[in-house]
N, C-alpha and C. Protein backbone atom coordinates (compact mmCIF):
# COMPACT_ATOMS: atom_id res chain seq x y z
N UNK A 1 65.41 84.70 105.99
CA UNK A 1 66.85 84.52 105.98
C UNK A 1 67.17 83.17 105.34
N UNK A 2 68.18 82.93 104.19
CA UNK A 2 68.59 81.82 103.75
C UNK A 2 69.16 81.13 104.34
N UNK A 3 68.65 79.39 104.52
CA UNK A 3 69.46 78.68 105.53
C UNK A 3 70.76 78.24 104.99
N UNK A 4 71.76 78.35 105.51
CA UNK A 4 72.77 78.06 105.43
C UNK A 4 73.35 77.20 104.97
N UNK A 5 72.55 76.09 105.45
CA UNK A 5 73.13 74.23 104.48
C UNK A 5 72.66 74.41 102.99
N UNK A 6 71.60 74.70 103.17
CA UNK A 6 70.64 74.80 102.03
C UNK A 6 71.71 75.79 100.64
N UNK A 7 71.86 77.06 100.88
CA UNK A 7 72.89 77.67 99.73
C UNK A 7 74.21 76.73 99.95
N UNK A 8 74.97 76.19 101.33
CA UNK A 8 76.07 75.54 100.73
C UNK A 8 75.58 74.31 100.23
N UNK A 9 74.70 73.65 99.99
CA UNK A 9 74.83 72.10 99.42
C UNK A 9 74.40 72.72 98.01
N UNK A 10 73.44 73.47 97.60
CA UNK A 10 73.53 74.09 96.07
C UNK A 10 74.61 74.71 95.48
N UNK A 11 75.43 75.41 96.28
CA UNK A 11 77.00 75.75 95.96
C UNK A 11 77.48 74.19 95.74
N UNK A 12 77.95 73.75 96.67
CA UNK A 12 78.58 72.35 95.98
C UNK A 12 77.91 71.09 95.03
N UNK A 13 76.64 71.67 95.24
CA UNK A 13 75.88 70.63 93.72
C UNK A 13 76.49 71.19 92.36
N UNK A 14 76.66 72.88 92.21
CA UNK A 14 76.85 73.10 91.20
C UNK A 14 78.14 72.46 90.09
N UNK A 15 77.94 72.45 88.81
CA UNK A 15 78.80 71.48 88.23
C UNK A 15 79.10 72.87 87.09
N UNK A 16 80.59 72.39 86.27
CA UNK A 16 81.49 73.34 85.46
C UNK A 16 81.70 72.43 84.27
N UNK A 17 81.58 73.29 83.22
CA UNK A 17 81.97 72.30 82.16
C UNK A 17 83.41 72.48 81.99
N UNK A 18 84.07 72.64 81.26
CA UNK A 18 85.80 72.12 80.89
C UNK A 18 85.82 73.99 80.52
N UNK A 19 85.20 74.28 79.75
CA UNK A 19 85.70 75.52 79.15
C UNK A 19 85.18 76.58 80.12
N UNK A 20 83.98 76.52 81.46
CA UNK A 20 83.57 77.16 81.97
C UNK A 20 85.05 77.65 83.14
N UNK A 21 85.68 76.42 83.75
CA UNK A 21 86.80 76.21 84.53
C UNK A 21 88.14 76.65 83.73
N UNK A 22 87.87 76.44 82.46
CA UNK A 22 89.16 77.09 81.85
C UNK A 22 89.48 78.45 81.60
N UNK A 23 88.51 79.25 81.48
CA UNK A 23 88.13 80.52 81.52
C UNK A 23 88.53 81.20 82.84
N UNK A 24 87.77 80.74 83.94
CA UNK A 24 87.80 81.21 85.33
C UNK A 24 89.37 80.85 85.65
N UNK A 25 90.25 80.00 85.21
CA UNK A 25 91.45 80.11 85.50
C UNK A 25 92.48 80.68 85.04
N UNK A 26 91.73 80.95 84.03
CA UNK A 26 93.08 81.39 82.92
C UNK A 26 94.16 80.59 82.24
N UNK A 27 93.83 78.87 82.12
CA UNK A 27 94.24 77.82 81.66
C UNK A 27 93.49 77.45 80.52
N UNK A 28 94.25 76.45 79.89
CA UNK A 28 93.07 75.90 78.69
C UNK A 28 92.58 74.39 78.83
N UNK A 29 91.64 74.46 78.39
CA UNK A 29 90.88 72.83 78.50
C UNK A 29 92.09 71.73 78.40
N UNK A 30 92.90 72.07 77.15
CA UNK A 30 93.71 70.83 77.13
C UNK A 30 94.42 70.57 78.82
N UNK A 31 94.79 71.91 79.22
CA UNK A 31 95.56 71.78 80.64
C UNK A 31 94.95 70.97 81.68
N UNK A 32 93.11 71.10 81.35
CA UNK A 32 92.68 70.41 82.54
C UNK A 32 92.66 68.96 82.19
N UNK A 33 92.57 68.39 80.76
CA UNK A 33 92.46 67.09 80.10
C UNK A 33 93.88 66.28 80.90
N UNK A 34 94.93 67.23 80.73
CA UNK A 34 96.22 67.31 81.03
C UNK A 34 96.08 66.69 82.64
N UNK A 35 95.56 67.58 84.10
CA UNK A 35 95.73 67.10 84.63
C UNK A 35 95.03 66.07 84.82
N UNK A 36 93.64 65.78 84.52
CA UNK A 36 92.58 64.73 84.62
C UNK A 36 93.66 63.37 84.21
N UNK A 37 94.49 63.19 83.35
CA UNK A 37 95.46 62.59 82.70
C UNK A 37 95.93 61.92 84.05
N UNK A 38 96.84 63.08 84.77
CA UNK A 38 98.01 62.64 85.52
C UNK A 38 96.99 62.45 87.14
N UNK A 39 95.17 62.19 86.85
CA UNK A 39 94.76 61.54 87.74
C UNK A 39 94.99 62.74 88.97
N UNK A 40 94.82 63.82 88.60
CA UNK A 40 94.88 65.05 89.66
C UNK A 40 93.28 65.58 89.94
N UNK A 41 92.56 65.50 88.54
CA UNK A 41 90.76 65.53 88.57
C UNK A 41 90.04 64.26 88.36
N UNK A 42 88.92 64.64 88.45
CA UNK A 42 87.94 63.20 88.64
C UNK A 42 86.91 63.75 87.67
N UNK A 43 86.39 64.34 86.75
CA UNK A 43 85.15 64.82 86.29
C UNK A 43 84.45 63.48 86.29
N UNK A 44 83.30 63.97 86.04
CA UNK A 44 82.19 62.85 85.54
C UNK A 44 81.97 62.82 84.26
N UNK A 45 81.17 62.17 83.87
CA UNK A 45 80.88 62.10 82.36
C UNK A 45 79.29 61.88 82.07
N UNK A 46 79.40 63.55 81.23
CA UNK A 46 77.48 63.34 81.00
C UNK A 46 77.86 62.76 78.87
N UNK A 47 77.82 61.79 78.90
CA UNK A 47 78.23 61.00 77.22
C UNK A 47 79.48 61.80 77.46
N UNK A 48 80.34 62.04 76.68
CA UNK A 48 81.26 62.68 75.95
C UNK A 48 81.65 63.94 76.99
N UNK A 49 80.81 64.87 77.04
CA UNK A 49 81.63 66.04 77.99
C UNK A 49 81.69 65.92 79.41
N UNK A 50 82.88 65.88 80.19
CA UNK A 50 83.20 66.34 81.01
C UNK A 50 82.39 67.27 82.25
N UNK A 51 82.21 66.45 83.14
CA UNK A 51 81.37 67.66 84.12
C UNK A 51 81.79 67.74 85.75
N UNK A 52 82.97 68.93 85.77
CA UNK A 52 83.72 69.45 86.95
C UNK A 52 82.87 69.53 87.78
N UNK A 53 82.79 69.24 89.21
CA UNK A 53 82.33 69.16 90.66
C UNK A 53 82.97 70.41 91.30
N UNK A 54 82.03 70.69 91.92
CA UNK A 54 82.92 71.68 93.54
C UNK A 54 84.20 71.26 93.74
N UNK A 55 83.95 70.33 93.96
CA UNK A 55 85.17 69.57 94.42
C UNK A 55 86.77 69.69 93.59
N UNK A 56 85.99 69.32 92.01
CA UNK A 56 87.50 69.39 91.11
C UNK A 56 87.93 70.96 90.90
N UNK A 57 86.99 71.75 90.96
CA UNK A 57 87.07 73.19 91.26
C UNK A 57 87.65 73.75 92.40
N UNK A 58 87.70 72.74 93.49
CA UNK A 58 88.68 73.29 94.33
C UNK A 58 90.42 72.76 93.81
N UNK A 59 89.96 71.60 93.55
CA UNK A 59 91.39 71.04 92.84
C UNK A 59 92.03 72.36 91.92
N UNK A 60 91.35 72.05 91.31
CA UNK A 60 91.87 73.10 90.32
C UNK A 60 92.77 74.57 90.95
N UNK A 61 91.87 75.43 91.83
CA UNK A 61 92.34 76.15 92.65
C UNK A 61 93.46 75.93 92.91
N UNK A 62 93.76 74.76 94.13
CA UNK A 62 94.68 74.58 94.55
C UNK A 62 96.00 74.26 93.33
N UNK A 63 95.91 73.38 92.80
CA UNK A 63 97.00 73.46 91.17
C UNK A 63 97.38 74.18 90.84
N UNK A 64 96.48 75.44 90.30
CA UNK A 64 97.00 76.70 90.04
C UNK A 64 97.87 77.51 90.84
N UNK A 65 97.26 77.33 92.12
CA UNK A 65 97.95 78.66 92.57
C UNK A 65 99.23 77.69 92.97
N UNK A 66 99.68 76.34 93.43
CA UNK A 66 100.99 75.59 93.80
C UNK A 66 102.24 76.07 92.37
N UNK A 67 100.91 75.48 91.39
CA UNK A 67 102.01 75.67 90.16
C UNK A 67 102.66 77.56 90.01
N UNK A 68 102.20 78.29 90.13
CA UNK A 68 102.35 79.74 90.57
C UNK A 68 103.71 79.68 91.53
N UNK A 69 103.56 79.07 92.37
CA UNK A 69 104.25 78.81 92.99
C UNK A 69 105.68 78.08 92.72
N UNK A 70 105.71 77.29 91.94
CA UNK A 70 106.50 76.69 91.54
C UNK A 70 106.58 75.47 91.45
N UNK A 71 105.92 74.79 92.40
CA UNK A 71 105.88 73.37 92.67
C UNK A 71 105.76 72.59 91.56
N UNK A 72 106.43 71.06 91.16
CA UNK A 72 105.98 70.22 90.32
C UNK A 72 104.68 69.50 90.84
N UNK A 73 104.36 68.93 88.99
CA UNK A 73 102.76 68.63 89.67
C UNK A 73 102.99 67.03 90.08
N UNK A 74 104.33 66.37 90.27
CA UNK A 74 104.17 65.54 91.14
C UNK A 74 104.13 65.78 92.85
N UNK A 75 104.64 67.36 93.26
CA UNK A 75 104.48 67.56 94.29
C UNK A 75 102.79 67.50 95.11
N UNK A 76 102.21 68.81 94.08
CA UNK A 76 100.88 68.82 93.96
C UNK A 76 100.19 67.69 93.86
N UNK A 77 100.15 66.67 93.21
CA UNK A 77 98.95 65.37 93.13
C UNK A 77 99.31 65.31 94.79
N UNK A 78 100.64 65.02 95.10
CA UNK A 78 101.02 63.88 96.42
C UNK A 78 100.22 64.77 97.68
N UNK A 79 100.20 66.02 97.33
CA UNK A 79 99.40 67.08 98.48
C UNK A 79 97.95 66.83 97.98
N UNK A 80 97.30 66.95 96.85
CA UNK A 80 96.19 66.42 96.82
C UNK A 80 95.50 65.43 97.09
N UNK A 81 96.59 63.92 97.22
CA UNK A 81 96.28 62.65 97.40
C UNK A 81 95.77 62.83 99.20
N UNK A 82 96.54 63.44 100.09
CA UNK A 82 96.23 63.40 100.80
C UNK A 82 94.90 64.21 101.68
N UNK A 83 94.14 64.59 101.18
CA UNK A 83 92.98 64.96 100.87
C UNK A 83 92.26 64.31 101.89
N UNK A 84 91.55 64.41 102.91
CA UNK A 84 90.14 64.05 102.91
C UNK A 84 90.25 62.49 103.56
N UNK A 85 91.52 62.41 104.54
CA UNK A 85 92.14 60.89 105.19
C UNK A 85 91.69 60.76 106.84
N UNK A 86 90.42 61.94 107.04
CA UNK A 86 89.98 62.01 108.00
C UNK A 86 90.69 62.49 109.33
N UNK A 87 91.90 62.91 109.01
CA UNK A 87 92.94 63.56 110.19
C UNK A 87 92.69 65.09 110.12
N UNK A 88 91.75 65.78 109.97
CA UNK A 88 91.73 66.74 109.74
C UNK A 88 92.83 67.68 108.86
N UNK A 89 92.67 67.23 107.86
CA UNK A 89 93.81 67.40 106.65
C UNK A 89 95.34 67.87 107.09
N UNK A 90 95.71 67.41 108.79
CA UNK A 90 96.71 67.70 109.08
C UNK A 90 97.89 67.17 107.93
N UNK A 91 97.82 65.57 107.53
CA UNK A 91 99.03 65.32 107.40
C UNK A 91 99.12 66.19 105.94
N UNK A 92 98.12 66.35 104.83
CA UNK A 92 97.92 67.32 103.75
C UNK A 92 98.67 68.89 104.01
N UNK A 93 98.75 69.33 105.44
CA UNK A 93 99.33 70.48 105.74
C UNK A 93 100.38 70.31 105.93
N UNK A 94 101.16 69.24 106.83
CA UNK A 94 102.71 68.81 106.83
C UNK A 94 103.29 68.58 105.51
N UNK A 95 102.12 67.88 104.76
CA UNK A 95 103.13 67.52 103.68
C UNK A 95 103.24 69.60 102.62
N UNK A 96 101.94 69.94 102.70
CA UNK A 96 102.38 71.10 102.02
C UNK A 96 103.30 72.00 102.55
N UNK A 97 103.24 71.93 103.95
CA UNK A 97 104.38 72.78 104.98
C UNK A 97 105.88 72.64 104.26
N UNK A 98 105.79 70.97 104.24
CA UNK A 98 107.27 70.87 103.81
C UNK A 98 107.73 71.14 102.19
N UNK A 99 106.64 70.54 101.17
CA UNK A 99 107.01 71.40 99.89
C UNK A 99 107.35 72.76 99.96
N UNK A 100 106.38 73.52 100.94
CA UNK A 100 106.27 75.24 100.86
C UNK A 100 108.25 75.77 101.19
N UNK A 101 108.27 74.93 102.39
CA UNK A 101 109.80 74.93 102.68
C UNK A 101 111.09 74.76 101.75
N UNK A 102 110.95 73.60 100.88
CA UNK A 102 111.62 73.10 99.93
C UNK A 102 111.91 74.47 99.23
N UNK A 103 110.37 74.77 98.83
CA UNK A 103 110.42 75.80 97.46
C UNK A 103 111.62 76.80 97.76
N UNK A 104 111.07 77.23 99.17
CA UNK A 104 111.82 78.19 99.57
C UNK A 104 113.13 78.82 99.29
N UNK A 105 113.72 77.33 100.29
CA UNK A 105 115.55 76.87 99.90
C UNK A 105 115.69 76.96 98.16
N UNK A 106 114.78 76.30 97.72
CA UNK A 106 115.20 76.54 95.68
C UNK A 106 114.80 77.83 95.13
N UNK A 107 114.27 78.46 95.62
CA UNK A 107 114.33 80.45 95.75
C UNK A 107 115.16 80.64 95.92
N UNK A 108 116.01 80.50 97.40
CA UNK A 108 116.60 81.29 97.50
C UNK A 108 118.20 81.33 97.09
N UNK A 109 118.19 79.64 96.72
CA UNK A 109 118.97 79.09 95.91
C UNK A 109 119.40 79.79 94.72
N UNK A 110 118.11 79.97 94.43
CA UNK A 110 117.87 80.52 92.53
C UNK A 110 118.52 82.21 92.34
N UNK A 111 118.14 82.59 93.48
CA UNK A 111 118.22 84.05 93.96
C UNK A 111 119.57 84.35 93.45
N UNK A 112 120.50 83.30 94.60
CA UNK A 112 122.36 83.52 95.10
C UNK A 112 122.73 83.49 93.52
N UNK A 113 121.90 81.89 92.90
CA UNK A 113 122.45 82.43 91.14
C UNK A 113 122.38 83.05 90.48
N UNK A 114 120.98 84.14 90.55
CA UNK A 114 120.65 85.70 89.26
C UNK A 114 121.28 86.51 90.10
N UNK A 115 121.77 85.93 91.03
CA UNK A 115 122.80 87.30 91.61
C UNK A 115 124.06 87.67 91.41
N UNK A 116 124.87 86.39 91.42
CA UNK A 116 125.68 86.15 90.38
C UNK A 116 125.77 86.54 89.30
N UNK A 117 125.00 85.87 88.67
CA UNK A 117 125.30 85.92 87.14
C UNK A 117 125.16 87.88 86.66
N UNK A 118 123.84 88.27 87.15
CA UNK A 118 123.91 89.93 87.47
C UNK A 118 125.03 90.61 87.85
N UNK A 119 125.81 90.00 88.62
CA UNK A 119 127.58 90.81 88.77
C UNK A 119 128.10 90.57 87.57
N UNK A 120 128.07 89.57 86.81
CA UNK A 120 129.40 89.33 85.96
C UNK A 120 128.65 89.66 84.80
N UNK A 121 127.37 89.80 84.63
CA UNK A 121 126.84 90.43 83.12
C UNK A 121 127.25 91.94 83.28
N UNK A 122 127.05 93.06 84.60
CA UNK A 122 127.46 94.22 84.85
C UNK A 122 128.76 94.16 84.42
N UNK A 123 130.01 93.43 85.03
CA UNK A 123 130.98 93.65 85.01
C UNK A 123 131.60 93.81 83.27
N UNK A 124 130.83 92.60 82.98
CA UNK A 124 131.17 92.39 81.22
C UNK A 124 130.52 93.77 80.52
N UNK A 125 129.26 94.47 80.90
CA UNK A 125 128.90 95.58 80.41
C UNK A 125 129.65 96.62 80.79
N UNK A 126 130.39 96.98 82.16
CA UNK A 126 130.95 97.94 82.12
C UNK A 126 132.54 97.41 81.38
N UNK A 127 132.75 96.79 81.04
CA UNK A 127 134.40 96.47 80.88
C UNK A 127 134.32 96.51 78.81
N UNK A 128 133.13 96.01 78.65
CA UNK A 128 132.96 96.61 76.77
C UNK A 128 132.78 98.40 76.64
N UNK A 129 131.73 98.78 77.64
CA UNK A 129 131.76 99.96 77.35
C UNK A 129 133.07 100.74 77.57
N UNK A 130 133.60 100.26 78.72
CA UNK A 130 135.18 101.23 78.57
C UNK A 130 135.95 100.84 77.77
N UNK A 131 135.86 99.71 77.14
CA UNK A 131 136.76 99.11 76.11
C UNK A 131 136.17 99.94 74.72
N UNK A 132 135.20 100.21 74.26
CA UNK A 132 134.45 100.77 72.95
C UNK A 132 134.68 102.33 73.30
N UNK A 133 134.86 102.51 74.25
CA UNK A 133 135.04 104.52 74.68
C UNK A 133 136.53 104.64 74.21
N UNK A 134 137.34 103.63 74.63
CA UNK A 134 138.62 103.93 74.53
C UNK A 134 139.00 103.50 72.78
N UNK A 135 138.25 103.07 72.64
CA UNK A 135 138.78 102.76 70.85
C UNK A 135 138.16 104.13 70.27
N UNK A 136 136.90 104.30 70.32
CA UNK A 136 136.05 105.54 70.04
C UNK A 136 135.41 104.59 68.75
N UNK A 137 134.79 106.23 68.06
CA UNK A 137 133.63 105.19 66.96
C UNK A 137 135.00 104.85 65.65
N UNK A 138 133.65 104.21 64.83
CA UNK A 138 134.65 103.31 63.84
C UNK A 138 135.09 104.25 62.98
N UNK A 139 135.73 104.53 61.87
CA UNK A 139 135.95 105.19 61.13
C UNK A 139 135.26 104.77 59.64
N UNK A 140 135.04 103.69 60.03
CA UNK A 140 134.26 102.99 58.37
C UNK A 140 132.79 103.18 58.83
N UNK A 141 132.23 103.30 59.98
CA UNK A 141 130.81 103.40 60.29
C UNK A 141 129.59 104.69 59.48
N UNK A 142 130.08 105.56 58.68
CA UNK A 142 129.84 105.92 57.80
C UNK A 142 129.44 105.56 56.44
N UNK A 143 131.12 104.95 55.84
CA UNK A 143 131.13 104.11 55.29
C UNK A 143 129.91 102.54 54.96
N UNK A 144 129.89 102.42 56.49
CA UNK A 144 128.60 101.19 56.34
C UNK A 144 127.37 101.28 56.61
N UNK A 145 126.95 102.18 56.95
CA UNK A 145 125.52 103.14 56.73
C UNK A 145 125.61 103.84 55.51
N UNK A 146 126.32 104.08 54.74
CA UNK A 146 126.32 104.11 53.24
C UNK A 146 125.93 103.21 52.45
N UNK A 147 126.63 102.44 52.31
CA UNK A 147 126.88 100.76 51.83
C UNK A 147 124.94 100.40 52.20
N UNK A 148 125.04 100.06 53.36
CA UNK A 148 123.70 99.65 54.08
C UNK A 148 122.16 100.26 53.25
N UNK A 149 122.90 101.46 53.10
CA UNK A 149 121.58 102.55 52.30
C UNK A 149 121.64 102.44 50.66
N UNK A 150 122.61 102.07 50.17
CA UNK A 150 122.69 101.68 48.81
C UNK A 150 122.10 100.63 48.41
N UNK A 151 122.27 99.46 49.15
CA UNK A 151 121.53 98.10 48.99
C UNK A 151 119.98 98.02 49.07
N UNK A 152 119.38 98.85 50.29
CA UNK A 152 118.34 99.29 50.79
C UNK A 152 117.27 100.03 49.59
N UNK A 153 118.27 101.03 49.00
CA UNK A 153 117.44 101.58 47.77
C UNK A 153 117.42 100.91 46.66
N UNK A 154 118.50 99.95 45.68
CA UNK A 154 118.30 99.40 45.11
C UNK A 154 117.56 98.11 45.39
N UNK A 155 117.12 97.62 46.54
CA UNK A 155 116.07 96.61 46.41
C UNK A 155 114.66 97.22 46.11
N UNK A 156 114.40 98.58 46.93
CA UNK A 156 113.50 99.37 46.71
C UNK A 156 112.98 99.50 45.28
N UNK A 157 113.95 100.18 44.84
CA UNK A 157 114.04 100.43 42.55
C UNK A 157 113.93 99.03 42.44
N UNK A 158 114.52 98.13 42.52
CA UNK A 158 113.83 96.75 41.69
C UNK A 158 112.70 95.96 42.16
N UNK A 159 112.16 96.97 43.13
CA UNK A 159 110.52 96.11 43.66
C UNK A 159 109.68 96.59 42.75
């Protein structure tokens, strides 16, 4: 039977290069350069390339799926910062508790407005269509599908 520490400390030895993590996320390298930037990853450096940890692989995780979510990634670093402060990542859960909350209210915020705006785009669609029924069709619309097809063939003949 495999001991247990033993596969998890080789699970978390294992290391990701930039494009291995970009793949598995469905992001692109620049994105992770991107957050490494705004000090959200830590890679190491073997010369020149980049070499992701368990660790920034969980980062990563977590980024993705917040940003999915909606969150800005100043929300995200400030939930990541708190990481690992020896409180049993309680205050990391308050603080995500309360982003998760935030989001919420700006959902449902967002909601009351495509709901809106969905009445008065209906209303404007039903109020042209009874307006275009009651005129009926054009009488030149013939006329300009004519026109339309004349131009059409003579570009044709002079190609």
């Amino acid at each position: 039977m495999p001991d247990t520490a033993t596969s998890l400390s080789i699970s978390e030895s294992r290391t990701y290069s930039i494009s291995e993590l970009a793949r598995e996320f469905g992001i692109t390298p620049r994105a992770l350069r991107f957050y490494e930037d705004k000090d959200m990853l830590h890679p190491a450096r073997d010369g020149m390339t980049r070499v992701y940890s368990h660790r920034d692989r969980a980062r990563v995780t977590i980024i993705v799926r917040m940003k999915r979510l909606g969150l800005p990634l100043a929300d995200i670093r400030e939930i990541l910062d708190l990481y690992g402060l020896g409180d049993n990542e309680r205050a990391q859960k308050r603080k995500t508790l309360e982003k998760f909350r935030n989001q919420v209210k700006e959902f449902e915020n967002q909601r009351e407005d495509i709901e809106i705006a969905l009445g008065e785009l209906q209303k404007g669609i039903d109020w042209l269509e009874n307006d275009l029924a009651k005129i009926g069709p054009a009488n030149d619309q013939a006329r300009n599908v004519a026109a339309y097809d004349a131009v059409a063939r003579k570009q044709l003949d002079d190609a």
